[in-house]
PDB file of N, CA and C in Angstrom:
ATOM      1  N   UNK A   1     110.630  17.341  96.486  1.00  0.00           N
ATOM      2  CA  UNK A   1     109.681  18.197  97.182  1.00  0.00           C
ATOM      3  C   UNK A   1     110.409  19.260  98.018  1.00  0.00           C
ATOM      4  N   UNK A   2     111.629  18.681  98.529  1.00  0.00           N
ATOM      5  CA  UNK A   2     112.118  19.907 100.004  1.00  0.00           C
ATOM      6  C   UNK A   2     113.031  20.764  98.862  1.00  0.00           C
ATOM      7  N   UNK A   3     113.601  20.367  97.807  1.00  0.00           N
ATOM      8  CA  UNK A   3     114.357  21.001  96.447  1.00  0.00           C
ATOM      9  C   UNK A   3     113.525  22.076  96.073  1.00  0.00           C
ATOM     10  N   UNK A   4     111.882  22.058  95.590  1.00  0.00           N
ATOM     11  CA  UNK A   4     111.046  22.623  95.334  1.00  0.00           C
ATOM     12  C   UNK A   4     110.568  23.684  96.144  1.00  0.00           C
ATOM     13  N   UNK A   5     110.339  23.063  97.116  1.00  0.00           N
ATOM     14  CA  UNK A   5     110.234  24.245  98.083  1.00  0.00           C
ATOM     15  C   UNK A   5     111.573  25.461  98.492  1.00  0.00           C
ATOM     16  N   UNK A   6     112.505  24.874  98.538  1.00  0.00           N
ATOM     17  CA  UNK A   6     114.019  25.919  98.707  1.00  0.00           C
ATOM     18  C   UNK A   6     113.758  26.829  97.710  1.00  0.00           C
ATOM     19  N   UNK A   7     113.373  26.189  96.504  1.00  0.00           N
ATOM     20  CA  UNK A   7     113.700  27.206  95.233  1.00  0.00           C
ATOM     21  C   UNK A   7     112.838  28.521  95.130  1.00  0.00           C
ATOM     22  N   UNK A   8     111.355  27.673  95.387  1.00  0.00           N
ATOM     23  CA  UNK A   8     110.164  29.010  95.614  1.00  0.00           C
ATOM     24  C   UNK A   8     110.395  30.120  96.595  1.00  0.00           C
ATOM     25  N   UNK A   9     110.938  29.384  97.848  1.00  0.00           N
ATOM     26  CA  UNK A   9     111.310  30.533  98.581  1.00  0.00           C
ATOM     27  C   UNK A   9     112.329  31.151  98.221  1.00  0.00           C
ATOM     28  N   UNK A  10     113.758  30.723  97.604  1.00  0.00           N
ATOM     29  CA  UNK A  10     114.549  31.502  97.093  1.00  0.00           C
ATOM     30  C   UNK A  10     114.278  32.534  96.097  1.00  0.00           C
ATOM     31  N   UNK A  11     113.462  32.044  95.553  1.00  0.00           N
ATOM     32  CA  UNK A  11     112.582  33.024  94.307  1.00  0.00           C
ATOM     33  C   UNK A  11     111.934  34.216  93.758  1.00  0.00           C
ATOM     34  N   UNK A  12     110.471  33.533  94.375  1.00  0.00           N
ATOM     35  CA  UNK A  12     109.558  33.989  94.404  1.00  0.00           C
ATOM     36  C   UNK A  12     109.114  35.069  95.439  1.00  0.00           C
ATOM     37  N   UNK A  13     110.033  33.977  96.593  1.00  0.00           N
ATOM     38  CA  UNK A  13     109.796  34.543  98.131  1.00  0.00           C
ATOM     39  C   UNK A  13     110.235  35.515  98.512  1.00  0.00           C
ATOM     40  N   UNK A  14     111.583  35.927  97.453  1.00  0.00           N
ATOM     41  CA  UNK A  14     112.538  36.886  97.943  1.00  0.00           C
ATOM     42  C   UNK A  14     112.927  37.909  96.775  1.00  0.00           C
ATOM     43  N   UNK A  15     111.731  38.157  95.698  1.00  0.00           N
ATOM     44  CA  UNK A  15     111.750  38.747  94.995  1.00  0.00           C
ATOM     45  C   UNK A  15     112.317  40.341  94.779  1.00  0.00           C
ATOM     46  N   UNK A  16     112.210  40.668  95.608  1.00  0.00           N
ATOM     47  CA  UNK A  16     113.402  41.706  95.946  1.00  0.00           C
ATOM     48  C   UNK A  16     114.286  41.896  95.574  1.00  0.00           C
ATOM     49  N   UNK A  17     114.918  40.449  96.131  1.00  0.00           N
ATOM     50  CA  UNK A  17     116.894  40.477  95.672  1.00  0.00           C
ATOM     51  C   UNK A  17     117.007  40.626  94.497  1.00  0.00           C
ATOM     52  N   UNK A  18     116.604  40.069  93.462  1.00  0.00           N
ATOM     53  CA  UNK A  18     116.219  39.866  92.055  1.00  0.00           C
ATOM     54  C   UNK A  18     116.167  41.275  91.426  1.00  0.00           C
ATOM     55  N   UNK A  19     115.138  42.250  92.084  1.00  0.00           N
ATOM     56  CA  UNK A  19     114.677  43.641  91.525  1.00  0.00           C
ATOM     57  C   UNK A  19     116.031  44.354  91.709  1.00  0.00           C
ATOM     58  N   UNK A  20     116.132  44.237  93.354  1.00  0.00           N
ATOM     59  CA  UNK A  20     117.319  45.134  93.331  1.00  0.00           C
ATOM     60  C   UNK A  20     118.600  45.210  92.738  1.00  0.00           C
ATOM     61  N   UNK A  21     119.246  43.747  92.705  1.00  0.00           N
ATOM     62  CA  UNK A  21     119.803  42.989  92.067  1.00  0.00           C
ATOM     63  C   UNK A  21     120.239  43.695  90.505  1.00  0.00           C
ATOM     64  N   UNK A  22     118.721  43.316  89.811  1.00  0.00           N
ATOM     65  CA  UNK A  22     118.733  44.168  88.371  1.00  0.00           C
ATOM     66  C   UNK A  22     119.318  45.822  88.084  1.00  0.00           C
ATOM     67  N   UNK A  23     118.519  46.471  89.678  1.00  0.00           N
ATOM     68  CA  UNK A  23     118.517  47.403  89.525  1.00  0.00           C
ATOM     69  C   UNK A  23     119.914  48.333  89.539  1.00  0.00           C
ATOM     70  N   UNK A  24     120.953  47.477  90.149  1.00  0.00           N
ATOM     71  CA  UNK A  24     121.860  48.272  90.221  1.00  0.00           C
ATOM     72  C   UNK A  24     123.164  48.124  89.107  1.00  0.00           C
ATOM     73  N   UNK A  25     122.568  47.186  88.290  1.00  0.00           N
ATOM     74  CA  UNK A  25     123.546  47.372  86.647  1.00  0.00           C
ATOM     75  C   UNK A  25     122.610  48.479  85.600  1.00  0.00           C
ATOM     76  N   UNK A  26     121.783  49.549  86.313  1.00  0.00           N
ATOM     77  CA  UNK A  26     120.906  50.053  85.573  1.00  0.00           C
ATOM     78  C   UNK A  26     119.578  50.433  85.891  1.00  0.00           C
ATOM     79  N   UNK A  27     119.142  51.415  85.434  1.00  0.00           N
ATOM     80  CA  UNK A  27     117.530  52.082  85.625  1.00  0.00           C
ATOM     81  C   UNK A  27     116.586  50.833  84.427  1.00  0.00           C
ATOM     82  N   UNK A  28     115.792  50.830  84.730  1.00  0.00           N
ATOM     83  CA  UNK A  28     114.600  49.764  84.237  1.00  0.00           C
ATOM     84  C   UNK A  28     113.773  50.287  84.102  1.00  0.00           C
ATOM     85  N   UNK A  29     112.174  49.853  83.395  1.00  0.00           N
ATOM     86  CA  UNK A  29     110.800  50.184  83.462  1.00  0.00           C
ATOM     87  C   UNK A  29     110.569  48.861  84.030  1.00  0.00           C
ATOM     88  N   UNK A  30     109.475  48.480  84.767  1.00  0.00           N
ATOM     89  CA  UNK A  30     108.593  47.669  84.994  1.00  0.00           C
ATOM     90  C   UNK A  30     108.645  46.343  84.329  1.00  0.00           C
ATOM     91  N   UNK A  31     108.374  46.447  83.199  1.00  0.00           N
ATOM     92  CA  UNK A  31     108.664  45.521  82.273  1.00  0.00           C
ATOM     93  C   UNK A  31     109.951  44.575  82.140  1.00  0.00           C
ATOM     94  N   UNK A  32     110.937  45.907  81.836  1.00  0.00           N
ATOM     95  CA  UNK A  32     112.113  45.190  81.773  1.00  0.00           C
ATOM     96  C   UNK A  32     112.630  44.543  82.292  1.00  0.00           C
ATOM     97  N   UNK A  33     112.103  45.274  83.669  1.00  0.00           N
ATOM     98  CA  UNK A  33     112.879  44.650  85.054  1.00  0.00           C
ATOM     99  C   UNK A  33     112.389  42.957  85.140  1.00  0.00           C
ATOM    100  N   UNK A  34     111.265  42.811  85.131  1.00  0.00           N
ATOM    101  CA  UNK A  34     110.554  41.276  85.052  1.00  0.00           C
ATOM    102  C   UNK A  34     111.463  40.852  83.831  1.00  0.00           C
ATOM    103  N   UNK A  35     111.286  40.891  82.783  1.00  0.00           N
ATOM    104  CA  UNK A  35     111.865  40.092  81.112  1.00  0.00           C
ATOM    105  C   UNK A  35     113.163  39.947  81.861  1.00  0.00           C
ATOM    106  N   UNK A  36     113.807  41.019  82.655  1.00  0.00           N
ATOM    107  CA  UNK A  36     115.374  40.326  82.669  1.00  0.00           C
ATOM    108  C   UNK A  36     115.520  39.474  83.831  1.00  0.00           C
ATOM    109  N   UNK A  37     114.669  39.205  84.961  1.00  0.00           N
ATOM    110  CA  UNK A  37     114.755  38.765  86.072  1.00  0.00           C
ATOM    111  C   UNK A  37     114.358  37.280  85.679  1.00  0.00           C
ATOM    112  N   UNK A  38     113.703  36.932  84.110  1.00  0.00           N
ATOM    113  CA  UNK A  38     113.015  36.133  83.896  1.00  0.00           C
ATOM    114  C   UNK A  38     113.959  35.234  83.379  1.00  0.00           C
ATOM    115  N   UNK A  39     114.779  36.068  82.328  1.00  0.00           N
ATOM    116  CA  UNK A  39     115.632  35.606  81.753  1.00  0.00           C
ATOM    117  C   UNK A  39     116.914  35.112  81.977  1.00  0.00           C
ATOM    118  N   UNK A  40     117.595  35.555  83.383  1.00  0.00           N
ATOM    119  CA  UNK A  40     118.712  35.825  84.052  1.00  0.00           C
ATOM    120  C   UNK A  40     118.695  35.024  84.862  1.00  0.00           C
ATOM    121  N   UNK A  41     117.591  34.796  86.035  1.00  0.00           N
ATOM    122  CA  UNK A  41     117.623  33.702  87.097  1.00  0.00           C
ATOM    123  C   UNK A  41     116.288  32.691  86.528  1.00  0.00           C
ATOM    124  N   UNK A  42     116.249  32.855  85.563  1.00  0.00           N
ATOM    125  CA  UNK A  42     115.344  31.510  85.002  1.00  0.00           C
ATOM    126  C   UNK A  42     113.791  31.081  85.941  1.00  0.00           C
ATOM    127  N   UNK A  43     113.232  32.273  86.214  1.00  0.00           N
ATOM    128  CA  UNK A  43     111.690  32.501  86.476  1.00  0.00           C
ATOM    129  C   UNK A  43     111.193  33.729  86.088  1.00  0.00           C
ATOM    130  N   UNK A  44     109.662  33.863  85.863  1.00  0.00           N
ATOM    131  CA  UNK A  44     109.364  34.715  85.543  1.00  0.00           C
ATOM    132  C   UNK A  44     107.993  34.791  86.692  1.00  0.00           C
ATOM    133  N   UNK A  45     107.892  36.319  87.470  1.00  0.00           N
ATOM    134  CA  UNK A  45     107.274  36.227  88.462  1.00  0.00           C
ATOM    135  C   UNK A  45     105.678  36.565  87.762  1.00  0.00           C
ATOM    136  N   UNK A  46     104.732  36.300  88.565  1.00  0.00           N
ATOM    137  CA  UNK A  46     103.528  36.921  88.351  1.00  0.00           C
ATOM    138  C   UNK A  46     103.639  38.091  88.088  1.00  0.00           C
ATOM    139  N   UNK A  47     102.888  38.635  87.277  1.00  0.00           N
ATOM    140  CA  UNK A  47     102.652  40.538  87.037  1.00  0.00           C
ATOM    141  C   UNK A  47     102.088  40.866  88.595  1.00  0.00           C
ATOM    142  N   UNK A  48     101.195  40.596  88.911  1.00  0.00           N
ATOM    143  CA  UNK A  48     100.742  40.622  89.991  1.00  0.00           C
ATOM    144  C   UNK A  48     101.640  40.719  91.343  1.00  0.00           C
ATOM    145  N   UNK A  49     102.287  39.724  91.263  1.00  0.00           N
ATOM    146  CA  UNK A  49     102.765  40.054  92.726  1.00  0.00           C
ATOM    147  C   UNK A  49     104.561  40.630  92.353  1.00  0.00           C
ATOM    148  N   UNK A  50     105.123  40.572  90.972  1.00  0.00           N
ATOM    149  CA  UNK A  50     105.797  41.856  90.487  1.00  0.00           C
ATOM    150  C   UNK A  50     105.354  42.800  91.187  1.00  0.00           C
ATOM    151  N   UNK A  51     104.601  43.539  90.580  1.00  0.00           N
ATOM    152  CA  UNK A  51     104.140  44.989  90.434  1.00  0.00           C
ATOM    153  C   UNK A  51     103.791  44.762  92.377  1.00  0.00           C
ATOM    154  N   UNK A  52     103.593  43.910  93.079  1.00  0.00           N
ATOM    155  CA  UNK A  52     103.450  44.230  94.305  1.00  0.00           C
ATOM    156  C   UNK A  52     104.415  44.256  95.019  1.00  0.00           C
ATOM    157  N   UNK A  53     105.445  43.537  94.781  1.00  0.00           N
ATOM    158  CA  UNK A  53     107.126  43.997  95.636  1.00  0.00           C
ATOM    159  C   UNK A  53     107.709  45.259  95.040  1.00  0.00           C
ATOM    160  N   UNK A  54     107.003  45.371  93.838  1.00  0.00           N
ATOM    161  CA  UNK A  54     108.324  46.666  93.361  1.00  0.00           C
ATOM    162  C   UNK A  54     107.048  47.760  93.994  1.00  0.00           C
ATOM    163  N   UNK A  55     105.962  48.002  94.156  1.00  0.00           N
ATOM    164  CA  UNK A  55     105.396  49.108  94.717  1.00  0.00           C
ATOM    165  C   UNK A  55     106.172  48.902  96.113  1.00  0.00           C
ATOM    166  N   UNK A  56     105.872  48.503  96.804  1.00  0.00           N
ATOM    167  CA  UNK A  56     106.529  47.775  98.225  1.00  0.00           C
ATOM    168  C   UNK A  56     108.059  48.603  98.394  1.00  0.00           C
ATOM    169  N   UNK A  57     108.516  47.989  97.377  1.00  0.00           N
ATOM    170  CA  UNK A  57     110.091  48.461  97.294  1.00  0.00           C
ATOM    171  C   UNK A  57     110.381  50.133  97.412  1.00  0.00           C
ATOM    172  N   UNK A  58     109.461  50.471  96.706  1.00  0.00           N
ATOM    173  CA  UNK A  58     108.595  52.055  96.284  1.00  0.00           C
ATOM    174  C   UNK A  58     108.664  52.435  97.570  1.00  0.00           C
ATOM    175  N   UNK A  59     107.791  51.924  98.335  1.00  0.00           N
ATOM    176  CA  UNK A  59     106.824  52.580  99.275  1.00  0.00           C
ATOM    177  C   UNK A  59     108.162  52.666 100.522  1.00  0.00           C
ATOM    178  N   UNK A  60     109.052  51.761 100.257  1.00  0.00           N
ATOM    179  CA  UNK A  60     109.959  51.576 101.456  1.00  0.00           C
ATOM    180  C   UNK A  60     111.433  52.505 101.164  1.00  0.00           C
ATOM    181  N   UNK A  61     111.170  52.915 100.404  1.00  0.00           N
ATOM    182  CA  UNK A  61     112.672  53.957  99.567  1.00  0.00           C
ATOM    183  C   UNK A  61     113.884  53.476  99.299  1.00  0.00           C
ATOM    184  N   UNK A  62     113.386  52.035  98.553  1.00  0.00           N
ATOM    185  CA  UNK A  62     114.528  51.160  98.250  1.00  0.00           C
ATOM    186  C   UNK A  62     114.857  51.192  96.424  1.00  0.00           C
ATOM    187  N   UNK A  63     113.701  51.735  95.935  1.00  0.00           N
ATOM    188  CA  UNK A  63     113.713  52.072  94.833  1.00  0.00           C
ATOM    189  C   UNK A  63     113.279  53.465  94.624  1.00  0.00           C
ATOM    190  N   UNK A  64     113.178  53.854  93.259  1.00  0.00           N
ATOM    191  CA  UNK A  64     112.590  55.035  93.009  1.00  0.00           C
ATOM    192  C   UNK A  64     111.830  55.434  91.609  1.00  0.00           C
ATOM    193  N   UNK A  65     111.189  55.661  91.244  1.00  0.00           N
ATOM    194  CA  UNK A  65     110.849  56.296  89.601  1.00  0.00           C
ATOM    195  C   UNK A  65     111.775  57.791  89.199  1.00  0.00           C
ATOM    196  N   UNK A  66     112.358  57.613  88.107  1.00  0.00           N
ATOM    197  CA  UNK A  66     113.172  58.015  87.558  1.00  0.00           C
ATOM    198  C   UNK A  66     112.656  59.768  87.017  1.00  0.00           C
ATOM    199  N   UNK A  67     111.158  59.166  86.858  1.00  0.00           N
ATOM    200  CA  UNK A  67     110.371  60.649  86.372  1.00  0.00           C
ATOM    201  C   UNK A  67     109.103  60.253  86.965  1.00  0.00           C
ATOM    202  N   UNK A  68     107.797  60.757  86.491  1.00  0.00           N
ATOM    203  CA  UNK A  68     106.516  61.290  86.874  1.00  0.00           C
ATOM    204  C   UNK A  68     106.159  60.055  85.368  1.00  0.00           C
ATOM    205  N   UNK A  69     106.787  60.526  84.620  1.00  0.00           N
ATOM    206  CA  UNK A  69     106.051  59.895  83.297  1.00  0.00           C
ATOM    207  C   UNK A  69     105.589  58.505  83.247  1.00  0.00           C
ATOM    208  N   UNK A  70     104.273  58.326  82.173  1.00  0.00           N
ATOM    209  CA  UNK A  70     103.709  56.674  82.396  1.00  0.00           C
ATOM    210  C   UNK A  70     104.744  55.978  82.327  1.00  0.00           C
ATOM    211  N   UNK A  71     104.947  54.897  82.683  1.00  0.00           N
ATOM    212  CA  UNK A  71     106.362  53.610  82.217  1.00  0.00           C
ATOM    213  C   UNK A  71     107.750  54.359  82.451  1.00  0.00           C
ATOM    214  N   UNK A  72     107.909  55.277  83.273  1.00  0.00           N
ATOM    215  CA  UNK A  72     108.942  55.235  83.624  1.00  0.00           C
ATOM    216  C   UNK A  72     109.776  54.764  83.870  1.00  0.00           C
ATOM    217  N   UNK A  73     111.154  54.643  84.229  1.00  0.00           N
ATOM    218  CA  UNK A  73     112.128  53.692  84.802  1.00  0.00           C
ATOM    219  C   UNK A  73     112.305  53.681  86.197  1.00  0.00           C
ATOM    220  N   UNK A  74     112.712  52.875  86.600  1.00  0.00           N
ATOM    221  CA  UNK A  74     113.211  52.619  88.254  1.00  0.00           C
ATOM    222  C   UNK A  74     114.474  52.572  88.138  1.00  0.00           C
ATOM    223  N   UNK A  75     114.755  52.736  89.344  1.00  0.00           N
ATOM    224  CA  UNK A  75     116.558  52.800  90.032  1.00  0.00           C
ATOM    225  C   UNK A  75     116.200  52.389  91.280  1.00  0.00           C
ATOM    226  N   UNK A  76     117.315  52.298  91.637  1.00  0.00           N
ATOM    227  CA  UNK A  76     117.663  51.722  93.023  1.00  0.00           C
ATOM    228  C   UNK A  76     118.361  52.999  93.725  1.00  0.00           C
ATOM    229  N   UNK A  77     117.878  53.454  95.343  1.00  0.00           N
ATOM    230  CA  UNK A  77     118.617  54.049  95.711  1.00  0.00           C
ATOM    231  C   UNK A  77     119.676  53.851  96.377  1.00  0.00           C
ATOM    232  N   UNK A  78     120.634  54.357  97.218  1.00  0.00           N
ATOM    233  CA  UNK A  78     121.619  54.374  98.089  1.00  0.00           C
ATOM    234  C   UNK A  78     120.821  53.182  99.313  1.00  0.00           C
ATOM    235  N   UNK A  79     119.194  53.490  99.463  1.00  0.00           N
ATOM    236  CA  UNK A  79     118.614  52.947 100.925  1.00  0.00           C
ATOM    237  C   UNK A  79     118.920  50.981 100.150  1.00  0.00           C
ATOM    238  N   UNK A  80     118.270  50.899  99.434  1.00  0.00           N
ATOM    239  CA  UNK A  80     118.158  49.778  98.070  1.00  0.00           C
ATOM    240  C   UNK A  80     119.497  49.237  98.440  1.00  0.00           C
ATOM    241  N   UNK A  81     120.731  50.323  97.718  1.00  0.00           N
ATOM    242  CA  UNK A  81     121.803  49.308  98.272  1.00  0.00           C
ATOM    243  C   UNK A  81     122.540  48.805  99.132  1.00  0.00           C
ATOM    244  N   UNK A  82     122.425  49.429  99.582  1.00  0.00           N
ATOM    245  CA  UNK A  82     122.534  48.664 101.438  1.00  0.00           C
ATOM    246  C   UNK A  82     122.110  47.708 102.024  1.00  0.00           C
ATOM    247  N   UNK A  83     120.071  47.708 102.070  1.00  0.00           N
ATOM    248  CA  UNK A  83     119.767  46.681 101.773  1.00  0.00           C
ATOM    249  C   UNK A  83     120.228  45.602 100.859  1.00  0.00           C
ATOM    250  N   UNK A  84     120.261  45.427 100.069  1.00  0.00           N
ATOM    251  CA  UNK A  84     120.748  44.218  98.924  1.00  0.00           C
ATOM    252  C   UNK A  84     121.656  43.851  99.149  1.00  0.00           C
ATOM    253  N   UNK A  85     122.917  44.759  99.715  1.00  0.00           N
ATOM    254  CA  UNK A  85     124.211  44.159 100.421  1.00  0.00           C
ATOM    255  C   UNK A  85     124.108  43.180 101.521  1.00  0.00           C
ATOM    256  N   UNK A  86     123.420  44.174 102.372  1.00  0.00           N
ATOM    257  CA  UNK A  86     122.970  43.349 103.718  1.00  0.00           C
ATOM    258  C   UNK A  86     122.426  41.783 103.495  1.00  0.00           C
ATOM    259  N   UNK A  87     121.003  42.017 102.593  1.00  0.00           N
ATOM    260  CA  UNK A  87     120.569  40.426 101.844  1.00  0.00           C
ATOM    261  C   UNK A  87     121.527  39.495 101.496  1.00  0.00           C
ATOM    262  N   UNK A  88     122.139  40.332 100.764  1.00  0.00           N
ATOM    263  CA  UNK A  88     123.443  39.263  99.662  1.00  0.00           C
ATOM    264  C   UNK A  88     124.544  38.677 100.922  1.00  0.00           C
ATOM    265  N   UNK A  89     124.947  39.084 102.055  1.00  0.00           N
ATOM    266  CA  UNK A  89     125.836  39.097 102.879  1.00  0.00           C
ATOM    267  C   UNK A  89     125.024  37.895 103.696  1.00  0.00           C
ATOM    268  N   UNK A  90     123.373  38.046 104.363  1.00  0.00           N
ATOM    269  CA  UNK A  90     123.095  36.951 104.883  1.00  0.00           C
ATOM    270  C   UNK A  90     123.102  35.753 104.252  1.00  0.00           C
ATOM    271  N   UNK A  91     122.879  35.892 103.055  1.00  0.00           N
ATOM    272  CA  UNK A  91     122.623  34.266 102.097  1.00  0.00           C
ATOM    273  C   UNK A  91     123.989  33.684 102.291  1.00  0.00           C
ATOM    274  N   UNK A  92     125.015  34.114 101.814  1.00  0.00           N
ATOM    275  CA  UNK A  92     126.369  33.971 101.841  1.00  0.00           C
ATOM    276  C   UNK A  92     126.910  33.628 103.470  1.00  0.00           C
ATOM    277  N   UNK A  93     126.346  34.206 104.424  1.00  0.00           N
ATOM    278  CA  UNK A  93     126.241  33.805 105.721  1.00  0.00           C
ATOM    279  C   UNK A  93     125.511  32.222 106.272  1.00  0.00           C
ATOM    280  N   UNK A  94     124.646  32.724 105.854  1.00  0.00           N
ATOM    281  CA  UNK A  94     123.869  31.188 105.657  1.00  0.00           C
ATOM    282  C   UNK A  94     124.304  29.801 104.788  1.00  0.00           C
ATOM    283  N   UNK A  95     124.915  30.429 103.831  1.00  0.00           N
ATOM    284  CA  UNK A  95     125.904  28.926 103.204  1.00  0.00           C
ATOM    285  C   UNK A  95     126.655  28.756 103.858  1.00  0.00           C
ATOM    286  N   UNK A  96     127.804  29.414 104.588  1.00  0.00           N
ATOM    287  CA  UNK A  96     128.479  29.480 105.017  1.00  0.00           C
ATOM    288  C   UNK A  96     128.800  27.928 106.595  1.00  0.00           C
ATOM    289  N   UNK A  97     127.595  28.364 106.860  1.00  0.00           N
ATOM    290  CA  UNK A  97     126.660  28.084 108.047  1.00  0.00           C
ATOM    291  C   UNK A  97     126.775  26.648 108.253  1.00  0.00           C
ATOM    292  N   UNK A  98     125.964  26.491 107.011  1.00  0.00           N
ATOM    293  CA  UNK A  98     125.557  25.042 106.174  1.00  0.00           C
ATOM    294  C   UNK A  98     126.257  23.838 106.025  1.00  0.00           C
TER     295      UNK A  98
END
């Protein structure tokens, strides 16, 4: 049960790391970005609350759309990687800890 719970929050909870994560071996569409996040760390998130961290991510200038066009791709910006550093640096802080 306390295994289960670590994992969701590592997960699900922190879906972010994951996006950004993806994002910086590469520009993505929507899609892709989920299939590889699915495939890579072995979950696959809701479409739903996908598409609600990566707007999020959007809205916070951690990502970006690549063009205007439907299904465009995403990237990660400069703001993105910093953040993700910063993330990746607390987890690693936190084992550390442990």
């Amino acid at each position: 049960m306390a295994f289960a719970h670590l994992r969701e929050s590592m997960t699900r909870g922190n879906l972010w790391l994951y996006i950004l994560s993806e994002l910086r071996h590469g520009k993505a569409t929507p899609g892709e970005l989920r299939s590889r996040v699915g495939g890579k760390h072995g979950f696959t998130p809701a479409a739903i609350t996908f598409y609600t961290v990566l707007y999020r991510l959007r809205k916070e200038g951690l990502v970006r759309k690549s063009s205007d066009v439907f299904r465009s791709a995403y990237e990660i910006t400069p703001w993105g990687s910093e953040e993700l550093e910063r993330g990746l640096k607390l987890l690693e802080d936190t084992r550390k800890a442990l």
